[in-house]
C-alpha atoms as a PDB file:
ATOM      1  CA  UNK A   1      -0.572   7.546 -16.560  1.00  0.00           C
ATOM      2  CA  UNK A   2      -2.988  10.397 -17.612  1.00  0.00           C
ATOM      3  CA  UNK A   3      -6.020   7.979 -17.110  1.00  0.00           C
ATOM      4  CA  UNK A   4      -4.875   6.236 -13.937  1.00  0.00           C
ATOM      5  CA  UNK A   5      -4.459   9.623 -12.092  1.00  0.00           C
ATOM      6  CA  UNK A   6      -8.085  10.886 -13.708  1.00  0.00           C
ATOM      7  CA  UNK A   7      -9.544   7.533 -12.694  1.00  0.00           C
ATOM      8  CA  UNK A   8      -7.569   8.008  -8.606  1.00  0.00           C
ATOM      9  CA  UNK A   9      -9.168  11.557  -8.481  1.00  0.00           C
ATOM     10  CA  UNK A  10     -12.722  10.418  -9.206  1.00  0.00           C
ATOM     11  CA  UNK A  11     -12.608   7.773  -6.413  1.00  0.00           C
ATOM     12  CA  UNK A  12     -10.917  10.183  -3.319  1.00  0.00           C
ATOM     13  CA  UNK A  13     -13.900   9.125  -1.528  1.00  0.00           C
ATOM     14  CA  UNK A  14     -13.519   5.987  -1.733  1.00  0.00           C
ATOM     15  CA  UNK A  15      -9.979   6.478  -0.581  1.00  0.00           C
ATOM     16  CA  UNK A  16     -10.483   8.121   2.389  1.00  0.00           C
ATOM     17  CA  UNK A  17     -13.578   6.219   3.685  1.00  0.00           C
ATOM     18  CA  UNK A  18     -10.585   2.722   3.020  1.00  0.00           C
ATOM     19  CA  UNK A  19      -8.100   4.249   4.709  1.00  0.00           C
ATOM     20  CA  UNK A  20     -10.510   4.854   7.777  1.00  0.00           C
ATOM     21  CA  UNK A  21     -11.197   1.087   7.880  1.00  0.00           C
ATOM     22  CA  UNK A  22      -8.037   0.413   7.528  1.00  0.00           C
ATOM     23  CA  UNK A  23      -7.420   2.657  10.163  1.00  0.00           C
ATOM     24  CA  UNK A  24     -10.689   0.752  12.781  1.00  0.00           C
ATOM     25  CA  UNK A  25      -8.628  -2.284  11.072  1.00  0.00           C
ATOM     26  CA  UNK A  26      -5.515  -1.545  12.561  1.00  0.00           C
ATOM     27  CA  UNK A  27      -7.002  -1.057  15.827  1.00  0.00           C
ATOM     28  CA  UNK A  28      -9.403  -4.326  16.039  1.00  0.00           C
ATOM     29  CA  UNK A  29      -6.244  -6.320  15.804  1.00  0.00           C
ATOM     30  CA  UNK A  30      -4.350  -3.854  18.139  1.00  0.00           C
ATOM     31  CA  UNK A  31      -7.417  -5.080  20.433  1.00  0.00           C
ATOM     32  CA  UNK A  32      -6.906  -8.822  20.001  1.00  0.00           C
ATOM     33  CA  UNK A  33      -3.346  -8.728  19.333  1.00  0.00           C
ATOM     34  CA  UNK A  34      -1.459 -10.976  22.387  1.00  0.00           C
ATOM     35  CA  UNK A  35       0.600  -8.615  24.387  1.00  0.00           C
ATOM     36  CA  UNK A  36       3.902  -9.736  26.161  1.00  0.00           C
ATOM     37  CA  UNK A  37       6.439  -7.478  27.837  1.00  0.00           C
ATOM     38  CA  UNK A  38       6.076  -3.881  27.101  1.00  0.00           C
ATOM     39  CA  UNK A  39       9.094  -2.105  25.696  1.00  0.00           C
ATOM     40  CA  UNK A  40       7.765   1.248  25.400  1.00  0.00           C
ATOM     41  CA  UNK A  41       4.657   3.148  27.498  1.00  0.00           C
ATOM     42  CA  UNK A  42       2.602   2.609  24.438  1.00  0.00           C
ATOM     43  CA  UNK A  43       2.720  -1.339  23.895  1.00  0.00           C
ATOM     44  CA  UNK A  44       0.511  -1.095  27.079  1.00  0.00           C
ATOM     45  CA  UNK A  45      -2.248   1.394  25.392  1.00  0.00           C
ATOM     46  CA  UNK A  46      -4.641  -0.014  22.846  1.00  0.00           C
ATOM     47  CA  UNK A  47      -4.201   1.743  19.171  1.00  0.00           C
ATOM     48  CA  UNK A  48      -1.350   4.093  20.888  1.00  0.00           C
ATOM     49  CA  UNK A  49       0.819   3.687  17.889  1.00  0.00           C
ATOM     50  CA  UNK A  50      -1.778   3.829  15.134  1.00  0.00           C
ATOM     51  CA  UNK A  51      -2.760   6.913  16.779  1.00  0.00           C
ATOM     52  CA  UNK A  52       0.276   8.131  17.321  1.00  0.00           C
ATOM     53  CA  UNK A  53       1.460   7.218  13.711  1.00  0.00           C
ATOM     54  CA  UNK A  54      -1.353   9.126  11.856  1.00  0.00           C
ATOM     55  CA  UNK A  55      -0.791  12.162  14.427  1.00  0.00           C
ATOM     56  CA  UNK A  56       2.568  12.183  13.489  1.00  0.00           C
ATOM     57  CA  UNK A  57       1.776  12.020   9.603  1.00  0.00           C
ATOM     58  CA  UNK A  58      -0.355  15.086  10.101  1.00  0.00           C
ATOM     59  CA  UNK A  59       2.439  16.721  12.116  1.00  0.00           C
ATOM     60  CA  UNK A  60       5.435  16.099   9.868  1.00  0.00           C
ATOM     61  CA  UNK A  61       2.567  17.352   6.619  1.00  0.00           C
ATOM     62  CA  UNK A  62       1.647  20.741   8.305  1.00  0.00           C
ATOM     63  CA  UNK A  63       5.345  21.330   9.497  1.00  0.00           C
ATOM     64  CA  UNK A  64       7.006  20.634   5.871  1.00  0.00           C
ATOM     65  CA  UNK A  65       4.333  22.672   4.162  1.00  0.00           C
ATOM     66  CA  UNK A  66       5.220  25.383   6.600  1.00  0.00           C
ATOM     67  CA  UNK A  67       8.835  25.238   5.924  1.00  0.00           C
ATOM     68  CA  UNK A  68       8.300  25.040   2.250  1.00  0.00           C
ATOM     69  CA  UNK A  69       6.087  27.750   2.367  1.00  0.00           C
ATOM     70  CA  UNK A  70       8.670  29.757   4.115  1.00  0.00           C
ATOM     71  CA  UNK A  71      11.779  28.823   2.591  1.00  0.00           C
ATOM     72  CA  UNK A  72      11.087  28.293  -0.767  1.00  0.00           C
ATOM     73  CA  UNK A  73       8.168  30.613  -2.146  1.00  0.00           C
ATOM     74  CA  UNK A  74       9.010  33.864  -3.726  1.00  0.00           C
ATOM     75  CA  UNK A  75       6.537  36.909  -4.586  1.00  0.00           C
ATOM     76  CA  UNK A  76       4.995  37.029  -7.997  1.00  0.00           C
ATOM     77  CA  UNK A  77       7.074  39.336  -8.981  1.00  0.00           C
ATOM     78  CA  UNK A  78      10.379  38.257  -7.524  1.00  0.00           C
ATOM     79  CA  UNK A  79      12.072  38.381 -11.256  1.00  0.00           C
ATOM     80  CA  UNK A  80      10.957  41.274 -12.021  1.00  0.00           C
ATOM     81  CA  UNK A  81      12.525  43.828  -9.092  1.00  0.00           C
ATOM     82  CA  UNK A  82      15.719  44.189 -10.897  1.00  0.00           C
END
């Protein structure tokens, strides 16, 4: 497990330039997809909801870290007051 996270680490390049054309992936076939009645505002918008899924990824990341951050993290020291 060791070498398989070592070996993931090395590569993050790599990672982030795939998920990026996954990403231009996801929105090609948004482009060509056929489109019959729209449910929701964004069936009508090309790449709304890969946009608005990786916004929202972002979102929920930034908001958890701030809660943890918050709720969870004590001072250095925090035994050591009593």
């Amino acid at each position: 497990m060791g070498q398989l996270m070592t070996w993931l680490r090395k590569r993050t390049e790599w990672f982030k330039w795939a998920f990026f054309a996954f990403l231009g992936g996801a929105l090609v076939y948004d482009f060509m997809a056929e489109r019959h009645d729209p449910h929701f505002f964004g069936d009508t918008l090309i790449g709304f909801w890969s946009v608005f899924a990786l916004f929202g990824c972002l979102g929920m990341i930034v908001i958890c870290k701030g809660i943890s951050h918050a709720w969870l993290m004590k001072q250095e020291d925090y035994y050591d007051d009593k």
